[in-house]
C-alpha atoms as a PDB file:
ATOM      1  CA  UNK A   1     195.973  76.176 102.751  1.00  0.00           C
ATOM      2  CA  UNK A   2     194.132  75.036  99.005  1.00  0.00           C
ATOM      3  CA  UNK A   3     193.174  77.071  96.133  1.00  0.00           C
ATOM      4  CA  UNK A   4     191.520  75.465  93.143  1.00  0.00           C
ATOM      5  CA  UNK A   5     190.211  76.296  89.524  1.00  0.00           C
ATOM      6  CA  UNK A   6     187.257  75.103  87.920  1.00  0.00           C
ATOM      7  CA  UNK A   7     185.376  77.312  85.682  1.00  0.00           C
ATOM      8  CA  UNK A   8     185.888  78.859  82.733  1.00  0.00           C
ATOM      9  CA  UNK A   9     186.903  82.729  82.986  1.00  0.00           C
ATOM     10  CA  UNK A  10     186.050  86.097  82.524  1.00  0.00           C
ATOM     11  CA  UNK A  11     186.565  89.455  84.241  1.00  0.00           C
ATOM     12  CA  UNK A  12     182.740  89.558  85.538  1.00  0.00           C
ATOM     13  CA  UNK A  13     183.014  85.441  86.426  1.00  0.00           C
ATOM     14  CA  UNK A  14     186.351  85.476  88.159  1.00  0.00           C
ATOM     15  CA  UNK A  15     186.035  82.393  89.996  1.00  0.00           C
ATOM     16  CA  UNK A  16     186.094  80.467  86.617  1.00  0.00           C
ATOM     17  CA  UNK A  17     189.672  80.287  87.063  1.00  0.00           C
ATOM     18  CA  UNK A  18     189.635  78.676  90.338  1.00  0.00           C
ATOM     19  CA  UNK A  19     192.078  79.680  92.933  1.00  0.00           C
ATOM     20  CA  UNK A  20     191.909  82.899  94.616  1.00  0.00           C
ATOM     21  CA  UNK A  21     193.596  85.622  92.094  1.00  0.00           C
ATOM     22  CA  UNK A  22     194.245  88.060  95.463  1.00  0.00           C
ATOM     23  CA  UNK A  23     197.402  89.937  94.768  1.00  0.00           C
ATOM     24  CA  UNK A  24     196.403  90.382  91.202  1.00  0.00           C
ATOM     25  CA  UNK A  25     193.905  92.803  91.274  1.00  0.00           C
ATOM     26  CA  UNK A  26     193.898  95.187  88.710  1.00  0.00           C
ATOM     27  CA  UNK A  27     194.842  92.714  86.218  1.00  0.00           C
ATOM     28  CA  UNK A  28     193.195  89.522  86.158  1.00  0.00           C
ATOM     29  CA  UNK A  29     190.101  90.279  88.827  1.00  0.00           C
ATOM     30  CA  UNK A  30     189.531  89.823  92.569  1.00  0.00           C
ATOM     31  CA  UNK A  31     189.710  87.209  95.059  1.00  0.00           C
ATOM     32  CA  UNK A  32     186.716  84.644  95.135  1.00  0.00           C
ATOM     33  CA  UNK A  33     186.091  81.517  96.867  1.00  0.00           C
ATOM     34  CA  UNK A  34     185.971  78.832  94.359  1.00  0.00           C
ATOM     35  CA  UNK A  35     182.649  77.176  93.469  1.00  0.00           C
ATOM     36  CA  UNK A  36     183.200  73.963  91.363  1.00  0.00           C
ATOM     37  CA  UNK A  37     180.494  74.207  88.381  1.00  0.00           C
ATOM     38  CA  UNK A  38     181.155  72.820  84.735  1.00  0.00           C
ATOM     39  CA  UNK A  39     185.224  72.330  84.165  1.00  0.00           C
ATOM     40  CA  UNK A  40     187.022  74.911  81.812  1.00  0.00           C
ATOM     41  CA  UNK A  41     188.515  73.697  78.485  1.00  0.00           C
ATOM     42  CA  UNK A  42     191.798  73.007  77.910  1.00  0.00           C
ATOM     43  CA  UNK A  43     192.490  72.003  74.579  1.00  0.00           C
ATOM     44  CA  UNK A  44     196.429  71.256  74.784  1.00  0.00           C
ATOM     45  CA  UNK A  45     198.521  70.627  77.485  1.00  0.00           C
ATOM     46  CA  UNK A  46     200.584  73.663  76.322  1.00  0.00           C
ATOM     47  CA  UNK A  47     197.443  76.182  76.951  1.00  0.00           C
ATOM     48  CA  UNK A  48     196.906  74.638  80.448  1.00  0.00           C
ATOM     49  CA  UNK A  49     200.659  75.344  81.137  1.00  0.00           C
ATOM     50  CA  UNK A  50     200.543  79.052  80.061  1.00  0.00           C
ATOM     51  CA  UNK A  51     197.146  79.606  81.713  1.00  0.00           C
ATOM     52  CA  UNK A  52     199.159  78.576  84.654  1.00  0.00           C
ATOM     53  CA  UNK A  53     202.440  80.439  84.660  1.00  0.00           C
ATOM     54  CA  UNK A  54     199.741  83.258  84.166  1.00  0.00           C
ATOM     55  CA  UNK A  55     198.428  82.553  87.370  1.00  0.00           C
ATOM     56  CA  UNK A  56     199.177  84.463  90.812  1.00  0.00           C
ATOM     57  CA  UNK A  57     198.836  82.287  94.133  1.00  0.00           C
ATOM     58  CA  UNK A  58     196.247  83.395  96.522  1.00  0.00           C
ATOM     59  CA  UNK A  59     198.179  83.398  99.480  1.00  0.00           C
ATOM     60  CA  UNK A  60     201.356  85.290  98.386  1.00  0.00           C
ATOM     61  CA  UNK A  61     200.314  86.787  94.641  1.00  0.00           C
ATOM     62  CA  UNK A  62     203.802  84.686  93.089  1.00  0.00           C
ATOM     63  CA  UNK A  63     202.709  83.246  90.347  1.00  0.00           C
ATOM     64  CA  UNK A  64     206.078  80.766  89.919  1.00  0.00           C
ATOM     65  CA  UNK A  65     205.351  77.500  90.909  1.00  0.00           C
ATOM     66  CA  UNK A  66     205.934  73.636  89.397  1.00  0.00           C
ATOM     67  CA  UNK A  67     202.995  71.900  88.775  1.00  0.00           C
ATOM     68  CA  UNK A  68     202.319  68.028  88.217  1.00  0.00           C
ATOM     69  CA  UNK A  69     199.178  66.920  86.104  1.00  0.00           C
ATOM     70  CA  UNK A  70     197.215  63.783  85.837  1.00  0.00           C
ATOM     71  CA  UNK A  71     194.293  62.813  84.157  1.00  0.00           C
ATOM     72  CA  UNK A  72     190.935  62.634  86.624  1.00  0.00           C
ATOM     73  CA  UNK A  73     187.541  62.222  86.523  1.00  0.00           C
ATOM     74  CA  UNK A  74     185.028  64.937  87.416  1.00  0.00           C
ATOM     75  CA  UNK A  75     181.566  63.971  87.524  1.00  0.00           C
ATOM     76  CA  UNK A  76     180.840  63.321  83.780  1.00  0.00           C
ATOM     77  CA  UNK A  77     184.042  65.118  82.432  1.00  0.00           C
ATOM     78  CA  UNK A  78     187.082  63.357  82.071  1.00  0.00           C
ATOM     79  CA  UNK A  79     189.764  65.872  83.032  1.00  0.00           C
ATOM     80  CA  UNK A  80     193.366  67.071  83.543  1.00  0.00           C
ATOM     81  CA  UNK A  81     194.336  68.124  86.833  1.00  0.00           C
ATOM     82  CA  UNK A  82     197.399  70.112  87.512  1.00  0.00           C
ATOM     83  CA  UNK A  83     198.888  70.338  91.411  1.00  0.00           C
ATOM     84  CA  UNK A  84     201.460  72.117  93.244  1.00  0.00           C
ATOM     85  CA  UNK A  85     202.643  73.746  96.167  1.00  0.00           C
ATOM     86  CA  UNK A  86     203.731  77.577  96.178  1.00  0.00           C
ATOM     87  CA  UNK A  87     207.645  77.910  96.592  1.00  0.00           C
ATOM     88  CA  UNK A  88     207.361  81.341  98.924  1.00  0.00           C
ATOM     89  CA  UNK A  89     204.307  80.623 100.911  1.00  0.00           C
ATOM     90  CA  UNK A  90     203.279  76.752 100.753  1.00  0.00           C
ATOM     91  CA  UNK A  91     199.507  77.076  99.547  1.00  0.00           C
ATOM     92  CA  UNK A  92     198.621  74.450  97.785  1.00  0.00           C
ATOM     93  CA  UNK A  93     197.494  75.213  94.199  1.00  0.00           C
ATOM     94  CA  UNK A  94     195.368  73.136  92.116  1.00  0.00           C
ATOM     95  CA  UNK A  95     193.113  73.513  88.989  1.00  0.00           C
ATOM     96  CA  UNK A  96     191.297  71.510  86.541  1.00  0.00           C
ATOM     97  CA  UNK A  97     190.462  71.160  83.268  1.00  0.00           C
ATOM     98  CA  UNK A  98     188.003  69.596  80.803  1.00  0.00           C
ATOM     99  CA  UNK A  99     189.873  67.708  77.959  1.00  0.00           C
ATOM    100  CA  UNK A 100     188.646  68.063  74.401  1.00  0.00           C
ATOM    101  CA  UNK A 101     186.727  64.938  72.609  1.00  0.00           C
ATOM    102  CA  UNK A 102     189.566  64.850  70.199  1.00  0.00           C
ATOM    103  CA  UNK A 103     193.128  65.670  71.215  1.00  0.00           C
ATOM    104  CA  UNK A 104     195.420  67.613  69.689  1.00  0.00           C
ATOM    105  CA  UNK A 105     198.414  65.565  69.124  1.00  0.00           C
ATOM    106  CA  UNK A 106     201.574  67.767  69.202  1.00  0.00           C
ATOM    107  CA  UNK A 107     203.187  68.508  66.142  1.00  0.00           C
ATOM    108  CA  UNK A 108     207.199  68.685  66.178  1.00  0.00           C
ATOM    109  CA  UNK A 109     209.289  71.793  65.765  1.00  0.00           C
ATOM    110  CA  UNK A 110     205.600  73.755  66.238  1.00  0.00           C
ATOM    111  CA  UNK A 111     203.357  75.018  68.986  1.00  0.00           C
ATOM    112  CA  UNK A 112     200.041  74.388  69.188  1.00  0.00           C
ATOM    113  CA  UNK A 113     197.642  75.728  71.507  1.00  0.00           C
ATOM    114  CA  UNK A 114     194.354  74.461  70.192  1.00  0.00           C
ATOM    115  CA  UNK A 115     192.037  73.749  67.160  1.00  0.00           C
ATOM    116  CA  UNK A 116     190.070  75.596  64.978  1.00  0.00           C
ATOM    117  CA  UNK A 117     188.067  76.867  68.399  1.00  0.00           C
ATOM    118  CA  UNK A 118     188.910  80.081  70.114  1.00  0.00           C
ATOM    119  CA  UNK A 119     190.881  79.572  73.645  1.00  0.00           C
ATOM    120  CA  UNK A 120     187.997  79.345  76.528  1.00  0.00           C
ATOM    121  CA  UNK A 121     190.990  80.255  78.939  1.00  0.00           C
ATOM    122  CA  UNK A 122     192.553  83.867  77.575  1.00  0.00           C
ATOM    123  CA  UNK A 123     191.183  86.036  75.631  1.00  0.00           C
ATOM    124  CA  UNK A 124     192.621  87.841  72.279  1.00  0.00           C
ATOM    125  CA  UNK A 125     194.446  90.628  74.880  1.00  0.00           C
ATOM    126  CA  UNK A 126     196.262  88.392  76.793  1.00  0.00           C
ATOM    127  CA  UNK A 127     197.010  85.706  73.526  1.00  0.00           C
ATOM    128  CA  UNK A 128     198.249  88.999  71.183  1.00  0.00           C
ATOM    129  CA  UNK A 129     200.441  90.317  74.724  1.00  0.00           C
ATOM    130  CA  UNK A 130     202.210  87.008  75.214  1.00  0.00           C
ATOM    131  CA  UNK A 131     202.949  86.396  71.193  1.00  0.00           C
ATOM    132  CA  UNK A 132     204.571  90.401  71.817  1.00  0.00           C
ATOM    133  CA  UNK A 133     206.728  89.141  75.020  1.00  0.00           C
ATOM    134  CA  UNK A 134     208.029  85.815  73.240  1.00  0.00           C
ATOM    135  CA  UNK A 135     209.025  87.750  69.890  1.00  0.00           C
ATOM    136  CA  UNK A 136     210.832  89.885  72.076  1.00  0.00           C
ATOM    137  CA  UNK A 137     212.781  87.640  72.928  1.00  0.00           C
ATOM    138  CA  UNK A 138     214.365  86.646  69.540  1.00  0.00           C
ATOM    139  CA  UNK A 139     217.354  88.791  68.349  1.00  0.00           C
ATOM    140  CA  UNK A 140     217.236  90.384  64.731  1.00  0.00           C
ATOM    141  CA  UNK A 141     220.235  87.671  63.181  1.00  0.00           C
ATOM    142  CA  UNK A 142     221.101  84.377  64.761  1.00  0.00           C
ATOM    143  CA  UNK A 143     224.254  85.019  63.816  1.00  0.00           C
ATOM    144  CA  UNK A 144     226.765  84.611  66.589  1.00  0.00           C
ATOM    145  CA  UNK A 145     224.601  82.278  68.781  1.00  0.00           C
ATOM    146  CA  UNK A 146     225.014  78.274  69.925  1.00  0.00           C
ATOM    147  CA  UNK A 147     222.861  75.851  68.485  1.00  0.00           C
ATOM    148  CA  UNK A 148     221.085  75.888  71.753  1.00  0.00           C
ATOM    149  CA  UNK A 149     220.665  79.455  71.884  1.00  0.00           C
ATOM    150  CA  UNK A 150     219.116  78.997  68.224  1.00  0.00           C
ATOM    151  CA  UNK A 151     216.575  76.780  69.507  1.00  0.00           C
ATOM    152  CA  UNK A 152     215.491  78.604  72.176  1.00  0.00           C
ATOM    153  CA  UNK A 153     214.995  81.229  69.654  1.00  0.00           C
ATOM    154  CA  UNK A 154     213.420  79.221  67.308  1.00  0.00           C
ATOM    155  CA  UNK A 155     210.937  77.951  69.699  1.00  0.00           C
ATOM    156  CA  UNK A 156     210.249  81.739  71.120  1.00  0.00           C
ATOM    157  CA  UNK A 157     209.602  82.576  67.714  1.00  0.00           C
ATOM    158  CA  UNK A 158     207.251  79.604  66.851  1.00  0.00           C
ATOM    159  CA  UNK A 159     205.050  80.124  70.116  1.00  0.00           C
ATOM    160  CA  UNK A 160     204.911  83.937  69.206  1.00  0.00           C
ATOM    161  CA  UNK A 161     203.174  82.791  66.112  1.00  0.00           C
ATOM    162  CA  UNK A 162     201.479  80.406  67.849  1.00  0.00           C
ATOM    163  CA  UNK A 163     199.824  82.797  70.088  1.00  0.00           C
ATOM    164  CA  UNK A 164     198.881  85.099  66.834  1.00  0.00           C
ATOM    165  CA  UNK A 165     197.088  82.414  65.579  1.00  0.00           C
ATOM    166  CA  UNK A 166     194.764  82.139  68.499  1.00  0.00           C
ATOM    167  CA  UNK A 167     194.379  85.567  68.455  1.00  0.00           C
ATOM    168  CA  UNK A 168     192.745  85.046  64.954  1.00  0.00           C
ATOM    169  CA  UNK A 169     190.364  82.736  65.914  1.00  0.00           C
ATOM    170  CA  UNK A 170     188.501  85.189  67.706  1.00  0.00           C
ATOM    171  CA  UNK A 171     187.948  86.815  64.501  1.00  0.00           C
ATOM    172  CA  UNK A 172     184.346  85.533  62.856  1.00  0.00           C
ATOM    173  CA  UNK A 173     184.407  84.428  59.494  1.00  0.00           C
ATOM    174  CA  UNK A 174     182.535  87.429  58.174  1.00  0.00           C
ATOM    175  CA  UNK A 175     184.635  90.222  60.181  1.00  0.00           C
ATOM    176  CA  UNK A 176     187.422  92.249  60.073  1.00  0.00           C
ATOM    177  CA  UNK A 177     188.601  92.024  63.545  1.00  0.00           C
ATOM    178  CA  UNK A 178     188.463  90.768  66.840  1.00  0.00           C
ATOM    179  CA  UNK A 179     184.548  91.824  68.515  1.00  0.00           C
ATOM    180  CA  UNK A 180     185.333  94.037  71.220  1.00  0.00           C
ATOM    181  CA  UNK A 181     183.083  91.441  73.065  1.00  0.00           C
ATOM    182  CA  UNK A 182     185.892  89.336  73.267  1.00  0.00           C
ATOM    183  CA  UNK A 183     188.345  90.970  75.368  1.00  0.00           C
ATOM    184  CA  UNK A 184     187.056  89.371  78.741  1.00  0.00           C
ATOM    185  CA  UNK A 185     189.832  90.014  81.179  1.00  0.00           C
ATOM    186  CA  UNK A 186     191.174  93.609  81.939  1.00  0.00           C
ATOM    187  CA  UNK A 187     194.261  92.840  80.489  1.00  0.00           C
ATOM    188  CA  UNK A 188     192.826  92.181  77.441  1.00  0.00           C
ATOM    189  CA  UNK A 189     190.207  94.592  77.239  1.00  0.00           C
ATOM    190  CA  UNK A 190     193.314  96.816  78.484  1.00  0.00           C
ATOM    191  CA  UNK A 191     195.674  95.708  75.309  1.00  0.00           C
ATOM    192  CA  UNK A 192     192.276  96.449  73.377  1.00  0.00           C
ATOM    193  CA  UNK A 193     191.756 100.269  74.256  1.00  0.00           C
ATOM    194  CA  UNK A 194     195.228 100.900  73.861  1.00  0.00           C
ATOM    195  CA  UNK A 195     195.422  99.734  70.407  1.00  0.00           C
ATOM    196  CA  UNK A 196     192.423  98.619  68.504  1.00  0.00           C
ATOM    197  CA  UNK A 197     193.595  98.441  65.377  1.00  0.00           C
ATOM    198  CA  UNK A 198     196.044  96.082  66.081  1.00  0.00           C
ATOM    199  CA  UNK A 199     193.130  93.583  66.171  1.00  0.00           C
ATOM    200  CA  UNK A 200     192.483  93.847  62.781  1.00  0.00           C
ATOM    201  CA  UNK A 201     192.245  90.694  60.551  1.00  0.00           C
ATOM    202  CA  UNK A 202     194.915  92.655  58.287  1.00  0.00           C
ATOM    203  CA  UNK A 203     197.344  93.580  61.067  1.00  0.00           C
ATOM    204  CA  UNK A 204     197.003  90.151  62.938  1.00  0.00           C
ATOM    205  CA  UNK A 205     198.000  88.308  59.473  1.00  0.00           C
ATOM    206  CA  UNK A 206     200.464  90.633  58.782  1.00  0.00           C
ATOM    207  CA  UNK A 207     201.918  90.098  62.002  1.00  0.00           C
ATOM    208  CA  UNK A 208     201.597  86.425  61.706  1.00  0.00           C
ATOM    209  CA  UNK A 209     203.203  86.645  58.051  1.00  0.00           C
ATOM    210  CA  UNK A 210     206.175  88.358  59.678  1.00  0.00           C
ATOM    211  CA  UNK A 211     206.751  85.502  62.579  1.00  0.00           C
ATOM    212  CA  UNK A 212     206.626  82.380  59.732  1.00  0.00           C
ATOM    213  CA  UNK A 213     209.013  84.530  57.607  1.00  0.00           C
ATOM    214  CA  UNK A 214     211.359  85.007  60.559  1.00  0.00           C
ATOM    215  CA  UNK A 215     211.275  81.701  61.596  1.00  0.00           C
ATOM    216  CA  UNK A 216     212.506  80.189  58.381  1.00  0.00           C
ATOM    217  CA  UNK A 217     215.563  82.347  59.107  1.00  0.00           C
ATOM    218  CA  UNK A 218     216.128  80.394  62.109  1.00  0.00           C
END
């Protein structure tokens, strides 16, 4: 069995993201048979590989697996393709991306995710709930904990503030918050009902204050 991903995604245009998202309905859309049309952007090899772990397989709804990537040429797009075989049920699992004119190089001791543009992969939702899950992660004191332990939580931290940034860049220059037209998935348009006003552009810097503070405690 194969699943693939080629389009960019939204809730109404599920098959942007390729494989078959069976077993995830509810939360990330229905099952589709993929239909290879212009390749999504990834800007960073770090947003492909959350996109990913995001990712349920079609045969089984698991979403662990280990992927391998390589660069590839689709029609006129040079690419980045990412394949792997499920661990509980043995479908085969593959997905491609565009990659950006200009790459991001990665910075050290910081997580990137992209440029200046918003993410064409998740939305503000699904950016705001996975900066919420990795700050979770990260004890009030680092007192008490191995060096290792401190890096873990130094790089939880960093990717939680990481992910508030992209959250931001949904904002336009002119408003005060995230559009409501950019909560695409019904996760995010689900973190969006639930709590608007954490959207704001007050409450998302704020927040993102709070993370770089923490992290020079680290």
């Amino acid at each position: 069995m194969k699943s693939t991903l080629t389009q960019p995604a939204s809730e109404d245009n599920m098959n942007a993201r390729g494989e078959s998202l069976e077993g995830r309905r509810g939360r990330l859309g229905g099952s589709f048979e993929a239909v290879p049309t212009v390749l999504p952007l990834a800007r960073t090899n770090a947003e492909a590989r959350l996109f990913l772990q995001l990712q349920p397989c079609s045969g089984c709804g698991k979403s662990k697996c280990v992927f391998r990537s390589a660069v590839v040429t689709v029609g006129d797009d040079l690419g980045s393709r990412y394949t792997g075989v499920c661990p509980q049920c043995g479908v085969e699992r593959i997905y491609e991306f565009r990659i950006p004119a200009e790459v991001l190089q990665p910075q050290v001791n910081s997580v990137q995710f992209g440029a200046d543009d918003p993410s064409q992969l998740l939305d503000p939702g699904v950016w705001l709930w996975y900066s919420d899950i990795c700050a979770q992660k990260v004890p009030e004191s680092p007192a008490g904990l191995g060096e290792a332990e401190r890096r873990a939580c130094r790089h939880a931290l960093a990717t939680a503030l990481a992910a508030v940034e992209e959250t931001l860049k949904f904002i336009p220059v002119s408003a005060t918050a995230v559009p409501a037209s950019a909560f695409i998935s019904l996760d995010g348009r689900t973190a969006y009902r639930r709590e608007p006003g954490r959207f704001s552009r007050a409450r998302l810097e704020a927040v993102r204050g709070h993370y770089a503070e923490q992290l020079t405690a680290w």
